[in-house]
Protein backbone atom coordinates (compact mmCIF):
# COMPACT_ATOMS: atom_id res chain seq x y z
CA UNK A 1 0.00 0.00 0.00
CA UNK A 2 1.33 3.38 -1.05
CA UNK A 3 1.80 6.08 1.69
CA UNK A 4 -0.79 8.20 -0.07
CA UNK A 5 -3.85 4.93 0.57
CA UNK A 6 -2.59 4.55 3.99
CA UNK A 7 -2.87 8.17 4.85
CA UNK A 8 -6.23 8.03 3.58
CA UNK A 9 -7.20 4.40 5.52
CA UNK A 10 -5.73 6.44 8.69
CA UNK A 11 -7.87 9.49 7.83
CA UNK A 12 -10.92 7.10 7.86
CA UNK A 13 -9.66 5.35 11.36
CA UNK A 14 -10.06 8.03 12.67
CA UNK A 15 -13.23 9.69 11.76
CA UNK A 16 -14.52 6.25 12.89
CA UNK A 17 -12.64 6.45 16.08
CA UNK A 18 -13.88 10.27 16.75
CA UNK A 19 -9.91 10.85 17.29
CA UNK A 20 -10.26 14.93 16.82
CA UNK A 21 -6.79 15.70 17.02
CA UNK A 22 -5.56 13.04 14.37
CA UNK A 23 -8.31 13.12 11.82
CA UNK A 24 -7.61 16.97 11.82
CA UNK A 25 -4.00 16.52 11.57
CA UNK A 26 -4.48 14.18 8.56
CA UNK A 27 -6.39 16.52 7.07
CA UNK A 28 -3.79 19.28 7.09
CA UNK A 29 -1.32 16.48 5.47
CA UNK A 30 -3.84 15.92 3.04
CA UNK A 31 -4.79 18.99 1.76
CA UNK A 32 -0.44 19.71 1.84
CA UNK A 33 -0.29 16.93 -0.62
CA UNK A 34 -3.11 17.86 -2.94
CA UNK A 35 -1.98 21.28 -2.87
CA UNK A 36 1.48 20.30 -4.22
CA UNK A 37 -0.92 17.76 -6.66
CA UNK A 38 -2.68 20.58 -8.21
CA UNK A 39 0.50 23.16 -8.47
CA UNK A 40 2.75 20.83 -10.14
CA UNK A 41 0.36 18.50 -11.64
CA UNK A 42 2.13 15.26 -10.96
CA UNK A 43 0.88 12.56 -8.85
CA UNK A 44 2.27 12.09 -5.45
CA UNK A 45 4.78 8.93 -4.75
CA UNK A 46 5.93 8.08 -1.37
CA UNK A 47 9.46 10.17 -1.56
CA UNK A 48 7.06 13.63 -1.90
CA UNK A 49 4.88 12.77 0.27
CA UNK A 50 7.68 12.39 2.89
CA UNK A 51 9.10 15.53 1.34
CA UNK A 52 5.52 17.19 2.27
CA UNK A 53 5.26 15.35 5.73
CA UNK A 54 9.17 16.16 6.87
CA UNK A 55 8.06 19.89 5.83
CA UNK A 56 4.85 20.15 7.98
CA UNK A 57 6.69 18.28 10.72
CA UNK A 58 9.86 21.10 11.16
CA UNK A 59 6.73 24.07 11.04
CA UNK A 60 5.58 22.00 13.98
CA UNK A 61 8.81 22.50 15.13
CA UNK A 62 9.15 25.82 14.71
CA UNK A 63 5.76 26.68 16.10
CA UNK A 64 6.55 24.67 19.44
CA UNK A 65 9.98 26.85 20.13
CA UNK A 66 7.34 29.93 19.46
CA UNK A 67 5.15 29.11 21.82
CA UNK A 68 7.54 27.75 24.62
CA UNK A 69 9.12 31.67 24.38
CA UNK A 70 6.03 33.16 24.48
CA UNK A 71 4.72 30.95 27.17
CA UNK A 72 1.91 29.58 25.84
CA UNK A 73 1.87 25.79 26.78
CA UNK A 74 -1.37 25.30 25.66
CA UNK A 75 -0.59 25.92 22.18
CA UNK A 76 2.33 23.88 22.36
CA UNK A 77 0.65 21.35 23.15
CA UNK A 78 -1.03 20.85 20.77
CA UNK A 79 1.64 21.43 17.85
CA UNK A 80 3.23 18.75 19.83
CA UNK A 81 0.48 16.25 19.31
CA UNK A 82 0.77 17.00 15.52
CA UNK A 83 3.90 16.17 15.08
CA UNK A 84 3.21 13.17 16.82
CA UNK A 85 0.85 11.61 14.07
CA UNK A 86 2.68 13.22 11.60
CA UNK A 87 5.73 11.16 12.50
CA UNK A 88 4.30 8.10 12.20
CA UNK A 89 4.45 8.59 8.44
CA UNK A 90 8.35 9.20 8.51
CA UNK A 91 10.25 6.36 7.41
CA UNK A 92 12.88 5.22 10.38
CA UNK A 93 15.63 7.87 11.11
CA UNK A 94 19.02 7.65 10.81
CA UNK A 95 20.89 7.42 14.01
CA UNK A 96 23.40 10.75 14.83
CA UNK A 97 26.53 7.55 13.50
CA UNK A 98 24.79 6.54 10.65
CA UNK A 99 24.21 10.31 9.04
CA UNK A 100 28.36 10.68 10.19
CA UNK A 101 29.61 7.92 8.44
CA UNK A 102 27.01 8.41 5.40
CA UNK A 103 28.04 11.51 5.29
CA UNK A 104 31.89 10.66 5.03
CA UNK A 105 31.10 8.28 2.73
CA UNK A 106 29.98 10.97 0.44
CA UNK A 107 32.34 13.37 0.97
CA UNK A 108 34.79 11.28 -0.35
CA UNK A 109 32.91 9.72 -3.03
CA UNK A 110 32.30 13.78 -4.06
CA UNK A 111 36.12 14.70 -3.59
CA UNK A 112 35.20 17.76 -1.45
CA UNK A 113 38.21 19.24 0.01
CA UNK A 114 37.35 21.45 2.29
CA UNK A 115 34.25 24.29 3.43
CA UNK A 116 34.08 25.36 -0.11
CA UNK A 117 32.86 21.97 -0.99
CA UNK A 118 30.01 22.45 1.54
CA UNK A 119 27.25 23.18 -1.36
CA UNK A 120 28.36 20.13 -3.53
CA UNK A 121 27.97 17.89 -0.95
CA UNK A 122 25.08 18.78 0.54
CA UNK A 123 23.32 18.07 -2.99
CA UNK A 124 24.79 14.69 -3.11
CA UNK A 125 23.90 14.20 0.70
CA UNK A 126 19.85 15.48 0.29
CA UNK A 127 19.67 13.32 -2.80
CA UNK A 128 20.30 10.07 -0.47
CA UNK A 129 19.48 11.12 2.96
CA UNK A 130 16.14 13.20 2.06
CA UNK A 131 13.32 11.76 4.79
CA UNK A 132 15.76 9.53 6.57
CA UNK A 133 17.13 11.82 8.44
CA UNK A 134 17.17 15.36 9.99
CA UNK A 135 18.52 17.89 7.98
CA UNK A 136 19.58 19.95 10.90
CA UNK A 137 22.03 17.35 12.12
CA UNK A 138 23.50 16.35 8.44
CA UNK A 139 24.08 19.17 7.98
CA UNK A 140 26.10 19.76 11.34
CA UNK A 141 27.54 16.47 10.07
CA UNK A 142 28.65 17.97 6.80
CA UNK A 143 29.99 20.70 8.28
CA UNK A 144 32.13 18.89 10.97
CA UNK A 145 33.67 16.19 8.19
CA UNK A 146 34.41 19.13 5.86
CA UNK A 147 36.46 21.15 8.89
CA UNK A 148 38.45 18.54 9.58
């Protein structure tokens, strides 16, 4: 089953299951994907949809550290329980090792020397890491192999 059918079976779980906060999550997801359906008139495979999910997941992010400053907890809160089911949809992360040595391995399959290199390798590192892990600490990673 694509990721697309089982977002949809979820969608219907929980309608069924009067789960408020994860039928309205879906929804969000949902009308993310057909958005990016209707702009660039392609159908969706699982790689953009996990492109669209890893997206809505770091504005949940981003919204949480908002909210923390500005102490509002309740709001927070309830981000947080969107990224929750929106997580589920991730494919299994890549430990903080496993993005290092991936990331050497490219590095020296790209030939990058040094900082300059940073661009080139970061191309050749979203291509095979994109939805496995987070961006934030490849590129940390990156960074730290190209430094020394």
């Amino acid at each position: 089953m694509s990721l697309k059918a089982q977002i949809t079976e979820d969608m219907k779980t929980a309608m069924r299951a009067k789960d408020s906060v994860r039928l309205g999550t879906i929804r969000l997801l949902q009308a993310a994907m057909k958005q990016k359906e209707v702009d660039e008139r392609v159908e969706l495979d699982d790689a953009m949809v996990i492109a669209i999910v890893d997206k809505l997941i770091k504005q949940r992010k981003d919204s949480v550290a908002a909210y923390v400053s500005a102490q509002r907890q309740d709001l927070a809160d309830i981000e947080s329980a969107e990224m929750k089911v929106l997580e589920v949809y991730l494919p299994q992360r890549l430990s903080a090792d496993e993005i290092t040595a991936a990331v050497k391995a490219i590095v020296a399959e790209v030939g990058a020397a040094g900082p300059g290199d940073m661009g080139k390798v970061m191309g050749a590192v979203k291509a095979q890491l994109a939805g496995k892990a987070d961006m934030g600490l490849v590129s940390a990673a990156v960074k730290s192999a190209l430094a020394g």
